[in-house]
N, C-alpha and C. Protein backbone atom coordinates (compact mmCIF):
# COMPACT_ATOMS: atom_id res chain seq x y z
N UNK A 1 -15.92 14.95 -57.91
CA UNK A 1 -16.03 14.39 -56.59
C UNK A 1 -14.88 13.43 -56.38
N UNK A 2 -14.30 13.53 -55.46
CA UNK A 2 -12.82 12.59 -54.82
C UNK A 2 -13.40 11.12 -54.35
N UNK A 3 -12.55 10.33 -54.52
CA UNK A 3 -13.14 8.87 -53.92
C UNK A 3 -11.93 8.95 -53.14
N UNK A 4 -11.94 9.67 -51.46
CA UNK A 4 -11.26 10.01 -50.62
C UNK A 4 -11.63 8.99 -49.73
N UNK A 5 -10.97 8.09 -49.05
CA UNK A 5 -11.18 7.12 -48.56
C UNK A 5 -10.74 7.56 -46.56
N UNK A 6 -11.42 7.81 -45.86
CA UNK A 6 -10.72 7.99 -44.28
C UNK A 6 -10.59 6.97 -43.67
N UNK A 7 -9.19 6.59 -43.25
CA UNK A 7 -9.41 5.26 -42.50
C UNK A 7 -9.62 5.94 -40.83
N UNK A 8 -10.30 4.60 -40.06
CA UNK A 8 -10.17 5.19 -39.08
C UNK A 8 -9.49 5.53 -38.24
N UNK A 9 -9.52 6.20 -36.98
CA UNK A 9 -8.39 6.48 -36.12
C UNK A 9 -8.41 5.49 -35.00
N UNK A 10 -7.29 4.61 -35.14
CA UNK A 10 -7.32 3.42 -33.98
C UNK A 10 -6.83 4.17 -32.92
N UNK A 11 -8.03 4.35 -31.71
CA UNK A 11 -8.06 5.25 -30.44
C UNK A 11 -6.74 3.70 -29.45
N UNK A 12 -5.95 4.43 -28.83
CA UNK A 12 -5.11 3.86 -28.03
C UNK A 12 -5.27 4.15 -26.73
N UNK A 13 -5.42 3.30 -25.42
CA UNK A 13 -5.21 3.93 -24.40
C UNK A 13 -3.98 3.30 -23.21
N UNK A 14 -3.55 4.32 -22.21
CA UNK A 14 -2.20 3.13 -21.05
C UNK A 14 -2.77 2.39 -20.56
N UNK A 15 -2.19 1.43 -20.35
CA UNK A 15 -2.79 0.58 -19.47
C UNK A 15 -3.22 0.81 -18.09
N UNK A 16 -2.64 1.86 -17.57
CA UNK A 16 -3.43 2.52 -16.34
C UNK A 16 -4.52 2.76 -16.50
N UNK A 17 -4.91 3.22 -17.68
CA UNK A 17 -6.44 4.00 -17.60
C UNK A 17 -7.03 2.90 -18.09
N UNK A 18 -6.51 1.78 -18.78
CA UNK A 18 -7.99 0.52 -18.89
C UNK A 18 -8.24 -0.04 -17.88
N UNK A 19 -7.23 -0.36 -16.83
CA UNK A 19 -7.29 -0.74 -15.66
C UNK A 19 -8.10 -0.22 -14.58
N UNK A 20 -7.99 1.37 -14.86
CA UNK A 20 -9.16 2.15 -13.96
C UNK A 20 -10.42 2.68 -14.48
N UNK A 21 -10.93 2.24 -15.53
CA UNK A 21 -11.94 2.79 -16.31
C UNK A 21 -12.84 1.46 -16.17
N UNK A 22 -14.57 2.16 -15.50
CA UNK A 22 -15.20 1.48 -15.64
C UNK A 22 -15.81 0.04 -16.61
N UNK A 23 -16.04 -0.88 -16.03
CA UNK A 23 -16.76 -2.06 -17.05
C UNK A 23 -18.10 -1.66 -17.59
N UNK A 24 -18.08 -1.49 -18.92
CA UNK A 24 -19.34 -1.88 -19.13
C UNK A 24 -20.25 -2.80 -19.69
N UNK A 25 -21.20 -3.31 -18.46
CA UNK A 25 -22.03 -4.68 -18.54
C UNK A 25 -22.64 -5.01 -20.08
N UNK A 26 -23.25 -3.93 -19.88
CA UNK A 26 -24.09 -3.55 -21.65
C UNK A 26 -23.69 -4.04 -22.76
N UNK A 27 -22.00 -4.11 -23.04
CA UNK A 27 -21.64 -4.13 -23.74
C UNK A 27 -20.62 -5.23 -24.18
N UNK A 28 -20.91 -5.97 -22.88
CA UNK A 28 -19.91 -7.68 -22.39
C UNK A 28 -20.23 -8.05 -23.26
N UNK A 29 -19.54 -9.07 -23.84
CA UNK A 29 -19.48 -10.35 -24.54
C UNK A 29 -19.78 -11.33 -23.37
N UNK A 30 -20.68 -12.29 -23.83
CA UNK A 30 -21.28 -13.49 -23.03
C UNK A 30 -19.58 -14.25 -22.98
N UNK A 31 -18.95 -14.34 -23.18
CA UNK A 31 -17.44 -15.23 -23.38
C UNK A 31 -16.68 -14.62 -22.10
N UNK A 32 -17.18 -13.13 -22.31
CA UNK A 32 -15.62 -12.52 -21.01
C UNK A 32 -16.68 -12.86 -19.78
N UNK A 33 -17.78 -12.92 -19.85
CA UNK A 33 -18.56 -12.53 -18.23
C UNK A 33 -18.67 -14.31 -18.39
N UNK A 34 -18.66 -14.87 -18.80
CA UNK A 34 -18.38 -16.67 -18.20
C UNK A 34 -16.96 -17.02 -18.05
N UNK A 35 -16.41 -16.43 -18.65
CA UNK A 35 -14.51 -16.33 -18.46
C UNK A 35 -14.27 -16.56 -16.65
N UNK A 36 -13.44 -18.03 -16.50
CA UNK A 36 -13.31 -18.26 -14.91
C UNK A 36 -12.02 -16.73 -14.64
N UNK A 37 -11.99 -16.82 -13.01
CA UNK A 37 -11.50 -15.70 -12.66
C UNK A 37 -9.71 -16.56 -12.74
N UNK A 38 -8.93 -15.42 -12.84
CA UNK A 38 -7.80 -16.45 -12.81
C UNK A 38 -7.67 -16.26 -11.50
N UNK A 39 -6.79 -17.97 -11.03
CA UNK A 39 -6.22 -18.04 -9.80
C UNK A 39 -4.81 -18.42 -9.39
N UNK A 40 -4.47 -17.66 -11.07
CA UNK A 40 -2.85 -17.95 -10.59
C UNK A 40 -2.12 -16.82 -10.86
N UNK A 41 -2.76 -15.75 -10.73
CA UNK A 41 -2.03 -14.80 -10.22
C UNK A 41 -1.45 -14.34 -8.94
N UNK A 42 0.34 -14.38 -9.70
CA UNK A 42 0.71 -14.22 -8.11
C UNK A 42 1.86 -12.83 -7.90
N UNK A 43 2.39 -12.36 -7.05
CA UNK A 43 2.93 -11.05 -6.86
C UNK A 43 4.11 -11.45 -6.20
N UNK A 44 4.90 -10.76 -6.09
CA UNK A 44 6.46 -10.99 -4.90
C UNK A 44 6.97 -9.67 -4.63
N UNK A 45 6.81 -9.40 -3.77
CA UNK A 45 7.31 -7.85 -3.27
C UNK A 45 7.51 -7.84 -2.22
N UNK A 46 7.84 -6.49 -1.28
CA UNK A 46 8.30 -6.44 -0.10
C UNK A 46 7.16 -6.40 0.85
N UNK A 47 7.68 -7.06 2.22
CA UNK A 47 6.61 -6.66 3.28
C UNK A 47 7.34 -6.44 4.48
N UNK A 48 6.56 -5.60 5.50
CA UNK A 48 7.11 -5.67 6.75
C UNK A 48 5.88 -5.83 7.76
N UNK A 49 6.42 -6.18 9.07
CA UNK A 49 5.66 -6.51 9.57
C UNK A 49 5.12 -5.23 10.66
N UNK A 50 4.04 -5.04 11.62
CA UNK A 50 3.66 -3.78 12.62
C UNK A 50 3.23 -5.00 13.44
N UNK A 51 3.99 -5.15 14.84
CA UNK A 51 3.43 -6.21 15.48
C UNK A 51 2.94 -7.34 14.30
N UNK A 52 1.46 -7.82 14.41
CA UNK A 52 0.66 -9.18 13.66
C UNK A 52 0.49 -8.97 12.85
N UNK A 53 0.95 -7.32 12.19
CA UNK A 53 -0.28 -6.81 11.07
C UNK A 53 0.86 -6.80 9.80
N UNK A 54 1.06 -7.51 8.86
CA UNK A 54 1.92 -7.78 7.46
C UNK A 54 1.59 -6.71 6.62
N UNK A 55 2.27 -6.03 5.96
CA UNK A 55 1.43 -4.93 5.21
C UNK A 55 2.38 -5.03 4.50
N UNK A 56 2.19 -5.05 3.00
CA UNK A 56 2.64 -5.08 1.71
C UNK A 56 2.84 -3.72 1.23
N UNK A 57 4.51 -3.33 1.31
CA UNK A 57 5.11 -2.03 0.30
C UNK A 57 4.71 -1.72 -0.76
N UNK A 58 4.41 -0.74 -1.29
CA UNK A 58 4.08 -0.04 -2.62
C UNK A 58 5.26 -0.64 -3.39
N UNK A 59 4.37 -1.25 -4.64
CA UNK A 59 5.80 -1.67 -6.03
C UNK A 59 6.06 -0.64 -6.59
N UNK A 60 4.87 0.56 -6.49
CA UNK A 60 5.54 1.49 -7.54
C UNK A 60 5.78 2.65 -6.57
N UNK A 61 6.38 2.61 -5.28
CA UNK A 61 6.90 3.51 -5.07
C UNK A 61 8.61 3.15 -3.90
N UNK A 62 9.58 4.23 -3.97
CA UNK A 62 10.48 4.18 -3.37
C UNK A 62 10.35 4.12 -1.76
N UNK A 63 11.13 2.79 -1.36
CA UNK A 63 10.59 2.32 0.15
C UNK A 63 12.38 2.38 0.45
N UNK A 64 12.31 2.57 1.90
CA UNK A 64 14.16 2.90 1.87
C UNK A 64 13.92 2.41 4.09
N UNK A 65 14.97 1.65 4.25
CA UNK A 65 15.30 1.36 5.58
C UNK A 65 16.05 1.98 5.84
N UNK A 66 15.85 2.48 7.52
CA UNK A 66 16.55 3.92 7.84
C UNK A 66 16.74 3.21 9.00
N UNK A 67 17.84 2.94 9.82
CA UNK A 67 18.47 2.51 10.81
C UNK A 67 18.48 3.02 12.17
N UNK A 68 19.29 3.96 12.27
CA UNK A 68 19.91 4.84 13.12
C UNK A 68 19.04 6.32 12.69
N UNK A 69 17.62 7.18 12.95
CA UNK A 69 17.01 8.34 12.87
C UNK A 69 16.55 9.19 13.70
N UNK A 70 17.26 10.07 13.97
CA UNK A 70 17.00 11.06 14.77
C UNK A 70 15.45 11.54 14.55
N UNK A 71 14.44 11.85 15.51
CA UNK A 71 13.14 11.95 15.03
C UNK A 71 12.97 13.16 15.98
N UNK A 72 12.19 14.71 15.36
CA UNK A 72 12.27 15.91 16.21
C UNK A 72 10.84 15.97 16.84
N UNK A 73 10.32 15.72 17.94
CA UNK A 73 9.09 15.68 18.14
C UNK A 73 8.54 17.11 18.09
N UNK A 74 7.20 17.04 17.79
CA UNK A 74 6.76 18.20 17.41
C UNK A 74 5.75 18.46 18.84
N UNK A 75 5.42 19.40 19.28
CA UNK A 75 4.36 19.65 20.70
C UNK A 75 3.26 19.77 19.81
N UNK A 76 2.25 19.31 21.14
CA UNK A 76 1.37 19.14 21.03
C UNK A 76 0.59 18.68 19.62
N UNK A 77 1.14 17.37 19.57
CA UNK A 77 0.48 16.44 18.66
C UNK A 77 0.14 14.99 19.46
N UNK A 78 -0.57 14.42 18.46
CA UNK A 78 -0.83 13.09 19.07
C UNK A 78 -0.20 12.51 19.51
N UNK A 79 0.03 10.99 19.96
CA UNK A 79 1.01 10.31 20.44
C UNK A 79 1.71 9.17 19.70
N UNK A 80 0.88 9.12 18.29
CA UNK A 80 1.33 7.91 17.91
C UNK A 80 1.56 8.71 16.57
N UNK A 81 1.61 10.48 16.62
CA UNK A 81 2.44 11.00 15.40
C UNK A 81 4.22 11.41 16.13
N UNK A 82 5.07 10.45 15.70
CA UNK A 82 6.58 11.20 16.65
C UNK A 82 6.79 12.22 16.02
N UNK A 83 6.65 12.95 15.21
CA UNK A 83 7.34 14.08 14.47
C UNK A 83 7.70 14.01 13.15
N UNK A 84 9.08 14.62 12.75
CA UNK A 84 9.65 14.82 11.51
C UNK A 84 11.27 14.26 11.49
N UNK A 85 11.83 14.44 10.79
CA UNK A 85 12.75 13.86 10.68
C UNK A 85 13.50 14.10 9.20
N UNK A 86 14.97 14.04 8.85
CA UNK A 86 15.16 14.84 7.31
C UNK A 86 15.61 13.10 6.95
N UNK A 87 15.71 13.52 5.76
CA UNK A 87 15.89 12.91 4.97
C UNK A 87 17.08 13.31 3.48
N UNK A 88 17.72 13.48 3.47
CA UNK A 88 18.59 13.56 2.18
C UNK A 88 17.80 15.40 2.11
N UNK A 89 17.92 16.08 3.05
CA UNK A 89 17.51 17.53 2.82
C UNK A 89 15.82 17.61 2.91
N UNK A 90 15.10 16.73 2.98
CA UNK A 90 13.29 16.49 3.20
C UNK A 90 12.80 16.54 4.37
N UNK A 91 12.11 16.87 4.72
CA UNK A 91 11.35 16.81 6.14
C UNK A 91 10.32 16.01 5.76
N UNK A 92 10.89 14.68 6.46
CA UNK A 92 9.52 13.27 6.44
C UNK A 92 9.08 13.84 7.64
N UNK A 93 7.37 13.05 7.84
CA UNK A 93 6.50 13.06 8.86
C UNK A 93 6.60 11.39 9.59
N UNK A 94 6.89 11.28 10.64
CA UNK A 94 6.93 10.04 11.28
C UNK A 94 6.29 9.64 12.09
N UNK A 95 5.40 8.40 11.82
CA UNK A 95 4.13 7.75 12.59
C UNK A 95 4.61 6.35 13.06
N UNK A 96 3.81 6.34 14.38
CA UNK A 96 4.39 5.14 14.74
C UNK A 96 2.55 4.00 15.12
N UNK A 97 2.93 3.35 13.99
CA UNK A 97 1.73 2.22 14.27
C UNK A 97 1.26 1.70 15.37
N UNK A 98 2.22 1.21 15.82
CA UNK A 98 2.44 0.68 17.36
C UNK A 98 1.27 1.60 18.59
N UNK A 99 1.68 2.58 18.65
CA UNK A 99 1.00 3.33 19.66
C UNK A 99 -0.31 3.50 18.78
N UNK A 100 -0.56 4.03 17.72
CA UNK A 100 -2.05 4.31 16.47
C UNK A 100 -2.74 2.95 16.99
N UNK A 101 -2.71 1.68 17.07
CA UNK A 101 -2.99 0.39 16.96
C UNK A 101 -3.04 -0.50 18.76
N UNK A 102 -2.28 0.20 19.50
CA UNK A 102 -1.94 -0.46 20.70
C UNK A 102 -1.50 -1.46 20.75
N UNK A 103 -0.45 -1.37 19.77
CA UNK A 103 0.67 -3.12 19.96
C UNK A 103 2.09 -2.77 20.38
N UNK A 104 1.81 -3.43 21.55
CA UNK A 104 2.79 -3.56 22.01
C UNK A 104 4.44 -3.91 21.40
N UNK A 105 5.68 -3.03 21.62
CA UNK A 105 6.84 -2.90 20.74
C UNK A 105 8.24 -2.60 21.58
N UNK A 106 7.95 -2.54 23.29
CA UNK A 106 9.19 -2.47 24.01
C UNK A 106 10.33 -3.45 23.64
N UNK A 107 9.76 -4.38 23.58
CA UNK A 107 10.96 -5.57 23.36
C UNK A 107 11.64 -5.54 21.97
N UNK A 108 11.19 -4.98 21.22
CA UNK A 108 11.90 -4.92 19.66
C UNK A 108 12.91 -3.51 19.34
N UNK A 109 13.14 -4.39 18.41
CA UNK A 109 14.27 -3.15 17.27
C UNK A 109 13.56 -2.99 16.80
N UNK A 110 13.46 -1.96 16.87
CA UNK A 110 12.13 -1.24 15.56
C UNK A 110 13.20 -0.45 14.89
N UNK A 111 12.47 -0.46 13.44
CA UNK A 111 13.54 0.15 12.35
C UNK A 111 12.41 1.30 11.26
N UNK A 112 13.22 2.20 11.26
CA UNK A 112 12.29 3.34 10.31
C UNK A 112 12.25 3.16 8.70
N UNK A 113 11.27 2.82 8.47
CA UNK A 113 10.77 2.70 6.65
C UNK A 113 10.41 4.07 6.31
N UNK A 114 10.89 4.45 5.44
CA UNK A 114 10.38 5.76 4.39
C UNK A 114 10.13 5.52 3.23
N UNK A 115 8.63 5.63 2.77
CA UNK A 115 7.81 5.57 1.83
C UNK A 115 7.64 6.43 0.85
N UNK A 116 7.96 6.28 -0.27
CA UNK A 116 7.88 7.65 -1.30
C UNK A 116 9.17 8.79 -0.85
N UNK A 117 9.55 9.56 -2.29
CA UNK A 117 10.02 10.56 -2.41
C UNK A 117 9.47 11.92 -2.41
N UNK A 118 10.54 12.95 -2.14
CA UNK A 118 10.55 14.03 -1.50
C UNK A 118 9.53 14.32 -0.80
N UNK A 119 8.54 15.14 -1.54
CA UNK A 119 7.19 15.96 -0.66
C UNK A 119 6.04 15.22 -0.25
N UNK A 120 6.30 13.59 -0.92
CA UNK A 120 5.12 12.81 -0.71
C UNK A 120 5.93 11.65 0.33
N UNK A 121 6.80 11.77 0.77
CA UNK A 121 7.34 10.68 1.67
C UNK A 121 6.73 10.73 3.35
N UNK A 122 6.67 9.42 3.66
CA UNK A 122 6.22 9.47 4.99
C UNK A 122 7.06 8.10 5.70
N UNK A 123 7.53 8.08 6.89
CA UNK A 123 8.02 7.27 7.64
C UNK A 123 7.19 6.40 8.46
N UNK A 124 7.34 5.36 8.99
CA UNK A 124 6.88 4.70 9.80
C UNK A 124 7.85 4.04 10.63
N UNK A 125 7.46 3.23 12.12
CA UNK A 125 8.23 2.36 12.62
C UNK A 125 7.95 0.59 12.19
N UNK A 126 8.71 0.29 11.64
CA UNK A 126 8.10 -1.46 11.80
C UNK A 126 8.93 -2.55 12.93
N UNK A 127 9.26 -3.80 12.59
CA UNK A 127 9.11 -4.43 13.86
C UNK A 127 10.50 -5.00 13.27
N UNK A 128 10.96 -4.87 12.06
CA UNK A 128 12.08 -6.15 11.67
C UNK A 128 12.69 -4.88 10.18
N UNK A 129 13.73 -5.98 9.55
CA UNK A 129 13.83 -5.82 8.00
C UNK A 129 12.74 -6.16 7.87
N UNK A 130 12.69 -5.72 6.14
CA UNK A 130 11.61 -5.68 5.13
C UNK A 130 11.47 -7.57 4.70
N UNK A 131 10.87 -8.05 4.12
CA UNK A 131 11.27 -9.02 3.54
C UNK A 131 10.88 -9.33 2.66
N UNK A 132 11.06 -10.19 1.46
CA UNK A 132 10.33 -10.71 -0.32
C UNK A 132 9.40 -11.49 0.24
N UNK A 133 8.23 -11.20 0.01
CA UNK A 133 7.07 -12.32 0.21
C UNK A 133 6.53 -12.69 -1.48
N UNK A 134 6.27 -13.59 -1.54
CA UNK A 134 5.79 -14.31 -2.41
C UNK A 134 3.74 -14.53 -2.81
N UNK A 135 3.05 -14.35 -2.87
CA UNK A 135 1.90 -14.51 -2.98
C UNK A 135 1.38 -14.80 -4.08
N UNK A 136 0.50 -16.00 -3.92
CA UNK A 136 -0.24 -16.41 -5.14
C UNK A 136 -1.67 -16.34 -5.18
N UNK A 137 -1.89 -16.53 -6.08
CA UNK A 137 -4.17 -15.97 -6.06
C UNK A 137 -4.76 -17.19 -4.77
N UNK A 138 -4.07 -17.96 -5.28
CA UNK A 138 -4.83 -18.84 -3.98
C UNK A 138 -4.69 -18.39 -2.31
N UNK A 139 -4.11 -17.76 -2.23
CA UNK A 139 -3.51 -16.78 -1.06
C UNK A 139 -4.69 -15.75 -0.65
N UNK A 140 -5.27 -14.92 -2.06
CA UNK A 140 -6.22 -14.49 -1.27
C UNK A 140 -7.06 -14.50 -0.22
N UNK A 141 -8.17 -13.60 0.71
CA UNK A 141 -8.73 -14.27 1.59
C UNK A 141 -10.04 -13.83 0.58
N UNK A 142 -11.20 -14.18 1.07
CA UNK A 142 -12.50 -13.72 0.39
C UNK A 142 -13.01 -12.79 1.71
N UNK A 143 -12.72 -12.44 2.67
CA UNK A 143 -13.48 -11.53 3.68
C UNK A 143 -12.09 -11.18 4.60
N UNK A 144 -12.85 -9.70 5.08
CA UNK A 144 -11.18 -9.06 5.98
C UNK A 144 -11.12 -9.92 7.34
N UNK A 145 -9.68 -9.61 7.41
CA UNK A 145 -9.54 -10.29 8.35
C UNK A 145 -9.68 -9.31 9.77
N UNK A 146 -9.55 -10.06 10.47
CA UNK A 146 -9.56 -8.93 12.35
C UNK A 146 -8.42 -7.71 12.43
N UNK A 147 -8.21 -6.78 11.83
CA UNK A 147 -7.02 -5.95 12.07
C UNK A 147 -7.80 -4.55 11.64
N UNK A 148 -7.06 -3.47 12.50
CA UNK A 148 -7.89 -2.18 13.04
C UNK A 148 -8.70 -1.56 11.75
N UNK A 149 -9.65 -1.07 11.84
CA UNK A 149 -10.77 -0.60 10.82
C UNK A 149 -9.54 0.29 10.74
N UNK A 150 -8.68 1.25 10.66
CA UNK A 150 -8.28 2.02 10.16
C UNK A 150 -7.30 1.16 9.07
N UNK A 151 -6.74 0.67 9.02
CA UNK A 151 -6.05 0.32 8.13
C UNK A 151 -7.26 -0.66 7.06
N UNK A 152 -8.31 -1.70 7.69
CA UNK A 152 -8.94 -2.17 6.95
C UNK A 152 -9.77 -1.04 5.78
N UNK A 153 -10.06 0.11 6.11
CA UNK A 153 -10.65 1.00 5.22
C UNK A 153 -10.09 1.62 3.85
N UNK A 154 -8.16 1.36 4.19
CA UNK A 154 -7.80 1.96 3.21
C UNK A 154 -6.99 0.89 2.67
N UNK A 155 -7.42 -0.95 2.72
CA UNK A 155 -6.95 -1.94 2.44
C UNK A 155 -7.51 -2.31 0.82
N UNK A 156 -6.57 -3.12 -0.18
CA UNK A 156 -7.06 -3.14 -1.28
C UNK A 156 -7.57 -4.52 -1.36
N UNK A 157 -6.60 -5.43 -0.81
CA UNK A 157 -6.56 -7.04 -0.55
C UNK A 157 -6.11 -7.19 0.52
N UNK A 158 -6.32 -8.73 1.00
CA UNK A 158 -5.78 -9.25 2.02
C UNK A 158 -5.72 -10.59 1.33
N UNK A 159 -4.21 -11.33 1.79
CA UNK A 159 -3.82 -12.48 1.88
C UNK A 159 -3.42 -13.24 3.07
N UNK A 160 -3.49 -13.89 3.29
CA UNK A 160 -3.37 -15.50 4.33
C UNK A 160 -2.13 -16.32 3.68
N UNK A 161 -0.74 -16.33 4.63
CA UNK A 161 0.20 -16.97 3.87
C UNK A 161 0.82 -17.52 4.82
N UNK A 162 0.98 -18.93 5.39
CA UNK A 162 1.52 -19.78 6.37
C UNK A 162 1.20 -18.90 7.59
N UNK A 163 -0.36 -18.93 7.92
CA UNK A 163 -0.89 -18.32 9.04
C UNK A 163 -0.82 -16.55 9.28
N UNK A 164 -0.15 -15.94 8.07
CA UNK A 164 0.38 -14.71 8.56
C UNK A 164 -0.61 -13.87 7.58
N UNK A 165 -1.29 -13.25 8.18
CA UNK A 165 -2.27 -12.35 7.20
C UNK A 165 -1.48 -11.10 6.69
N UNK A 166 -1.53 -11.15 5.28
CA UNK A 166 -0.81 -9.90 4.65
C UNK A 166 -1.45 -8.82 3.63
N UNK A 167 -1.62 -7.54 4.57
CA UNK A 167 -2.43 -6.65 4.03
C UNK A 167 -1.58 -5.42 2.80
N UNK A 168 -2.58 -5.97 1.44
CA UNK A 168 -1.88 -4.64 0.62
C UNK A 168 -2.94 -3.29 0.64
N UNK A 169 -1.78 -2.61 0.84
CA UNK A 169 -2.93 -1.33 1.72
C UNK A 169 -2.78 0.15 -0.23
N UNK A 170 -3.47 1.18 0.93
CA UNK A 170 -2.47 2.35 -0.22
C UNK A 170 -2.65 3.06 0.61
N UNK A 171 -1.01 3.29 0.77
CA UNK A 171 -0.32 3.88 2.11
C UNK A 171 -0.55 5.06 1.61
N UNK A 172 -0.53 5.85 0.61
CA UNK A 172 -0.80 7.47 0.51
C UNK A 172 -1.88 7.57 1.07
N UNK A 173 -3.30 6.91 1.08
CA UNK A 173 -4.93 7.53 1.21
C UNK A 173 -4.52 7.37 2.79
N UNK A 174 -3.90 6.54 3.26
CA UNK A 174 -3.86 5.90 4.65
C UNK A 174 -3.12 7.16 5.16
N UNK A 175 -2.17 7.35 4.99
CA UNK A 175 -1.07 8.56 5.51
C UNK A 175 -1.28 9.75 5.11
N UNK A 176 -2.42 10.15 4.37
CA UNK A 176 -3.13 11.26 4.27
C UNK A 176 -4.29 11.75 5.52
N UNK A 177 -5.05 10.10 5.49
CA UNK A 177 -6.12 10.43 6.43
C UNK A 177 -5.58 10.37 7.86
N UNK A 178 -3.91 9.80 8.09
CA UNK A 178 -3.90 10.24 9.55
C UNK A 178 -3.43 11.86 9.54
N UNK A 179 -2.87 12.41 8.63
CA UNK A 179 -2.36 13.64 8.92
C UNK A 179 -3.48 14.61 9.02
N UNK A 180 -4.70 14.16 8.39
CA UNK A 180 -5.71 14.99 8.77
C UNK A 180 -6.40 14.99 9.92
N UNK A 181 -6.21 14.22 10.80
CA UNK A 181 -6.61 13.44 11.99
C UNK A 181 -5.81 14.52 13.15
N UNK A 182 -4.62 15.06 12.58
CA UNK A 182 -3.40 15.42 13.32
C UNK A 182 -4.08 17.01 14.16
């Protein structure tokens, strides 16, 4: 008989998937579930503005300002979908918030944002450049703020930052569910 010793196999996982994998209560330590929440977590990334409404760019995806864009309207679609438009050889889909939302945008430069690469990219109009916002945990809000149930539905957080409410959304679920709308 062998005195075969197995060590075990230390299971590894990404940090994506601990991040999205359920808690389980059952199995807390009394230390992590009294553990205060931290409140100094803070983020700095891009935002732009839609009229009042601040909405925070994807960090992990390619966001690109488009100036000068020819946009091909498509018939008989909605009014607040303008069409398509290329891109480096891509056919983006281009939505304009403004009309989706009823905020008013005659008086501005509106400038075209494109979100994501190739087959998953989508355009929008916003109101300005992009800009670095800064946010810290204390920034959070604890309840949504007044801005259209459509965007509040596919909102992750909202922050409050020198009066300016800034929504981090996820613009794919969001720009999925208007194209199905289409």
């Amino acid at each position: 008989m062998s005195n075969t010793v197995l060590a075990e196999k230390t299971m590894t996982m990404l940090p994506s998937e601990a991040l999205n994998r359920e808690f389980d209560l059952a199995h807390a330590s009394l230390a992590e579930l009294d553990a205060p929440i931290e409140q100094s977590k803070s983020i700095t990334t891009h935002a732009v503005m839609v009229g009042n409404i601040g909405l925070l760019l994807p960090e992990n995806e390619v966001s690109e300002l488009i100036d000068r864009m020819t946009v091909c309207r498509l018939p008989n679609t909605e009014t607040w979908f303008n069409g398509v438009t290329t891109v480096r050889g891509n056919m983006i889909p281009v939505f304009d918030l403004h009309e989706l939302f009823a905020i008013d945008h005659e008086n501005l430069r509106r400038r075209l944002i494109v979100v994501g690469e190739a087959e998953t990219a989508v355009a929008f109009w916003v109101d300005d450049y992009p800009r670095l916002i800064a946010l810290a945990g204390e920034d959070s809000m604890t309840s949504a703020p007044p801005i259209p149930l459509l965007i509040k539905d596919h909102s992750r957080e909202f922050y409050l930052r020198d009066g300016q409410v800034w929504v981090d959304w996820n613009v794919e679920s969001f720009f999925t569910m208007l194209g199905e709308m289409l």
